[in-house]
Protein backbone atom coordinates (compact mmCIF):
# COMPACT_ATOMS: atom_id res chain seq x y z
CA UNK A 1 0.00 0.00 0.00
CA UNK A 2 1.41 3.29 -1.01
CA UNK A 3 1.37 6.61 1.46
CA UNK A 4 -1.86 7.26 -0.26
CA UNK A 5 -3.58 4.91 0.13
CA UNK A 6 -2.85 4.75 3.70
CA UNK A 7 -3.27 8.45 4.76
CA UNK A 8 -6.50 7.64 2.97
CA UNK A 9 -7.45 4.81 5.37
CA UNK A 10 -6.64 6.98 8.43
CA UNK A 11 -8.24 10.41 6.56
CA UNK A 12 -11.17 7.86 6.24
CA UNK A 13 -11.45 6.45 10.32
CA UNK A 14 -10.41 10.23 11.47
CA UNK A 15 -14.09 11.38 8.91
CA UNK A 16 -15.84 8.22 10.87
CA UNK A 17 -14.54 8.98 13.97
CA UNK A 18 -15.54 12.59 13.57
CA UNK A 19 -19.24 11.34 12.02
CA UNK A 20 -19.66 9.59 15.66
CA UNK A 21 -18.60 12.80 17.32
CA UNK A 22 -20.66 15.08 15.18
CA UNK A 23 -23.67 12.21 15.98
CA UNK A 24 -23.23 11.95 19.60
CA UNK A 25 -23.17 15.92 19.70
CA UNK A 26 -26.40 16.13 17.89
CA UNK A 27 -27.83 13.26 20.40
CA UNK A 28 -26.89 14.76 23.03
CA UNK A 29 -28.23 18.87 21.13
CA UNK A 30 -31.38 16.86 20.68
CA UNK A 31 -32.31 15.28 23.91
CA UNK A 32 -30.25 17.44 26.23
CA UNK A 33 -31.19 21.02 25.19
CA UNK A 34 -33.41 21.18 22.34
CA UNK A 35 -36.41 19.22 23.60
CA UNK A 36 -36.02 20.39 26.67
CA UNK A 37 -36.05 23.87 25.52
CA UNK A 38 -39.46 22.78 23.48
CA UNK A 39 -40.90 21.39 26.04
CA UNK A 40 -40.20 24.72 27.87
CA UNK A 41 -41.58 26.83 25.34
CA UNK A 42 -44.66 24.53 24.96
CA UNK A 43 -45.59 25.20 28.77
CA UNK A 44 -44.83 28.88 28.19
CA UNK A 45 -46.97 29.14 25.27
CA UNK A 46 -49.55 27.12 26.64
CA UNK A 47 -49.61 29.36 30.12
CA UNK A 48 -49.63 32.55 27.76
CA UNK A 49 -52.94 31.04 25.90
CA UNK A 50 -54.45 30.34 29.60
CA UNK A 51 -53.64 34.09 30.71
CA UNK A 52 -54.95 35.11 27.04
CA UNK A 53 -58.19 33.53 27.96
CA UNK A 54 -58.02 34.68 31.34
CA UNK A 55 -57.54 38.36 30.00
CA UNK A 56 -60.92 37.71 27.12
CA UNK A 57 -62.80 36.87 29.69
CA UNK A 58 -61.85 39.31 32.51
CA UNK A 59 -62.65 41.85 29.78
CA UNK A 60 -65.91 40.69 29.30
CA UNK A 61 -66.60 41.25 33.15
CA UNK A 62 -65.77 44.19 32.69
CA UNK A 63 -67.64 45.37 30.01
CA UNK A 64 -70.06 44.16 31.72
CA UNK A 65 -69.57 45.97 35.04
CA UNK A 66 -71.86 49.00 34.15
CA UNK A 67 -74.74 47.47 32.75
CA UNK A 68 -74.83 45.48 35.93
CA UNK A 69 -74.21 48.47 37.93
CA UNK A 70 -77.12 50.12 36.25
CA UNK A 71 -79.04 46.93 37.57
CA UNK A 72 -78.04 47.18 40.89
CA UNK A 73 -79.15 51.17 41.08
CA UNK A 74 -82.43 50.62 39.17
CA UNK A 75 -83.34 47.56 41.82
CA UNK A 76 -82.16 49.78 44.31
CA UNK A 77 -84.67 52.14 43.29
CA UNK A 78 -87.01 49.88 43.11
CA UNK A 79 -86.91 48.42 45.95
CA UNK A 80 -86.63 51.97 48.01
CA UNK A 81 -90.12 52.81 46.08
CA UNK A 82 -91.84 48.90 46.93
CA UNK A 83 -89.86 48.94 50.53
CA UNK A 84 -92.82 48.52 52.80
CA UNK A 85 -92.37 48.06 57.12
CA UNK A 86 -91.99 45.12 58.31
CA UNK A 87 -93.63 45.54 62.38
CA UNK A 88 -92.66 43.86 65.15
CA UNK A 89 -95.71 42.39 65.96
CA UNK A 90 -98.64 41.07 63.43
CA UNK A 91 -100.52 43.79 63.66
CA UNK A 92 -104.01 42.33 62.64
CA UNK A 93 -106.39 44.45 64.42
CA UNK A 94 -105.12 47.81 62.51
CA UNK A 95 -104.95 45.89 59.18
CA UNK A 96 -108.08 44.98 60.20
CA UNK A 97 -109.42 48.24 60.96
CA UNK A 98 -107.68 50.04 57.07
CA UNK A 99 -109.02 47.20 55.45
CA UNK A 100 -112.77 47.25 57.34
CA UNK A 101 -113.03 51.09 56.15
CA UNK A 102 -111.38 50.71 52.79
CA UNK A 103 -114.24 48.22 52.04
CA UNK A 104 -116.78 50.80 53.31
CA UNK A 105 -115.12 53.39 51.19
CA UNK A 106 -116.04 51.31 48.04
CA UNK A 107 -119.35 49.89 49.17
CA UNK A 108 -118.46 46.52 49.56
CA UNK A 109 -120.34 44.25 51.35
CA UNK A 110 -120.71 41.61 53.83
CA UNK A 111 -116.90 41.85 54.58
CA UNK A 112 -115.65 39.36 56.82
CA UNK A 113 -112.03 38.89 58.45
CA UNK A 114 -110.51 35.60 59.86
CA UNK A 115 -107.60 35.79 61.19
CA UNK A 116 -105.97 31.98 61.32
CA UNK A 117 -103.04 30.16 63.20
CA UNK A 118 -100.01 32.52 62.87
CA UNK A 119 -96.96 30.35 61.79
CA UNK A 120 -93.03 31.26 62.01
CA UNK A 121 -90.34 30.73 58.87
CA UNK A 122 -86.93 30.98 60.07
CA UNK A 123 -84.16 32.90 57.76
CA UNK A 124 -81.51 31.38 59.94
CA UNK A 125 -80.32 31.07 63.48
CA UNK A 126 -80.67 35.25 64.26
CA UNK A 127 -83.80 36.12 62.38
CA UNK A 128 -87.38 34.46 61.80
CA UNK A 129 -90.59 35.69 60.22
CA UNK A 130 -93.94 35.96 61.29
CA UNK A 131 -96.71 35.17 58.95
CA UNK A 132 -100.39 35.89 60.06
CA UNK A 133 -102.98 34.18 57.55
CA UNK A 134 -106.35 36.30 57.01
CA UNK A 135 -109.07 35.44 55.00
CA UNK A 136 -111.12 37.93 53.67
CA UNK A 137 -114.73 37.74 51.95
CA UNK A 138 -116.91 40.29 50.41
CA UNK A 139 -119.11 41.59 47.51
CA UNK A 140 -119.54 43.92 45.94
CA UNK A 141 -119.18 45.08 42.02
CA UNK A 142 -115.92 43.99 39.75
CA UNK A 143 -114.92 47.15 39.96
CA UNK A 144 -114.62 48.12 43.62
CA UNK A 145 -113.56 44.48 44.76
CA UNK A 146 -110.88 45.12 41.68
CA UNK A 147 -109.65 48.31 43.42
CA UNK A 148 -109.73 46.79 46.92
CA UNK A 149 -107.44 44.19 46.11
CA UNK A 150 -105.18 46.73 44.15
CA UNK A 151 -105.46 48.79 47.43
CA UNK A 152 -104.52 45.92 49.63
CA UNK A 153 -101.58 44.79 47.09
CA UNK A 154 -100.50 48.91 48.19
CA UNK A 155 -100.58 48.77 52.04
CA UNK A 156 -97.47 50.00 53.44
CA UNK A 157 -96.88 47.15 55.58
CA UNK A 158 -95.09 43.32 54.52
CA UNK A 159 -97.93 41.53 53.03
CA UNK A 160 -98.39 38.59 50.73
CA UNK A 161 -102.01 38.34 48.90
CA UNK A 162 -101.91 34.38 47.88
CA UNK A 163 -104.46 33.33 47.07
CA UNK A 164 -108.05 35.54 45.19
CA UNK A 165 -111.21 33.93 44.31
CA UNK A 166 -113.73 35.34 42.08
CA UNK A 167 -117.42 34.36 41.65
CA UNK A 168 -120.23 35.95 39.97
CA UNK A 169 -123.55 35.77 42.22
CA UNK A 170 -127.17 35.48 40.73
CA UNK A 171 -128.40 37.68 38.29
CA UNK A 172 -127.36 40.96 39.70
CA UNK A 173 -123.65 41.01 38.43
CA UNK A 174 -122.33 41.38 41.46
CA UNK A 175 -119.49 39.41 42.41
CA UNK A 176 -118.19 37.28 45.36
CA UNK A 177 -114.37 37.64 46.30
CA UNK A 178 -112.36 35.91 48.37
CA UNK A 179 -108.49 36.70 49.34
CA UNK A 180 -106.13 34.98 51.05
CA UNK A 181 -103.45 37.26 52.71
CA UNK A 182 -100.51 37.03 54.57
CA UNK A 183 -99.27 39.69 57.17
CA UNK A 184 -95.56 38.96 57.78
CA UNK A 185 -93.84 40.72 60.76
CA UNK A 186 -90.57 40.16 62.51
CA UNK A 187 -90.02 37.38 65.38
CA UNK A 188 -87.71 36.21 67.48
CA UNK A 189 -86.19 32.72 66.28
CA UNK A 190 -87.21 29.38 67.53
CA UNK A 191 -85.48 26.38 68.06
């Protein structure tokens, strides 16, 4: 074999050797830094997406924000127009009374009032509710028993009107109501 031809063989293990090298630094490039640096940036970009969502829909809160504060103020208002007293006792006899000469007022008659069992809901362990169940009868024309009940549905105090009946009676056209009403009031809690 001539000096070629052998500088050639080592020229040709020295280019394999170096292949290996080259290989085993691209091996190591691949699974040392370069995945690891993907899987990285995968985690980054995926947290960056989840604050991106985050961000949409913190934004849409608080767009939001003053259409719901415009809710808040108009039930506000509302409810400082509809806020009716809420006694500490039931108070029967002078919803009684308003309701006796309210029915007088419109010519309604054979009014009766009976007042049934009163029965306690409890909110929680600091505060109950009284509720007083009255039945109330009359007759009278559509009209005024119409405007009673609107008049009752008005009184300033807590009440509930559950349940109204309506009947026609002979001939006449008048008409027989019936209301069921609840008088709520505060209470101390039981139990």
């Amino acid at each position: 074999m001539s000096e070629l031809e052998q500088q050639i063989t080592v020229l040709r293990k020295r280019q394999r050797k170096l292949l290996g090298v080259i290989v085993a630094i691209l091996l190591l490039f691949y699974f040392g830094v370069f995945r690891t640096a993907n899987g990285q940036l995968n985690r980054i970009v995926n947290q960056v997406r989840a604050v991106d969502n985050e961000l949409a829909l913190n934004q849409q809160q608080v767009e939001a924000l003053p259409r719901i504060a415009a809710d808040v103020q108009r039930l506000r208002n509302d409810l400082s127009r509809t806020r009716r007293e809420l006694p500490d006792e039931p108070g029967y006899s002078q919803f009684w009374g308003d309701a006796s000469r309210l029915a007088q007022t419109l010519s309604l008659r054979n009014s009766q009032f009976q007042q049934q069992a009163p029965e306690t809901i409890n909110i929680d362990s600091e505060s109950s509710i009284g509720v007083m169940p009255v039945r109330i009868t009359f007759e009278g024309d559509f009209a005024s028993g119409f405007a009673f009940l609107r008049q009752i549905e008005s009184y300033p105090r807590l009440l509930h009107v559950r349940k109204t009946s309506v009947k026609s009676v002979g001939i006449t056209g008048d008409t027989a109501f019936e209301l069921w009403v609840n008088l709520y009031y505060r209470t101390e809690p039981t139990g």
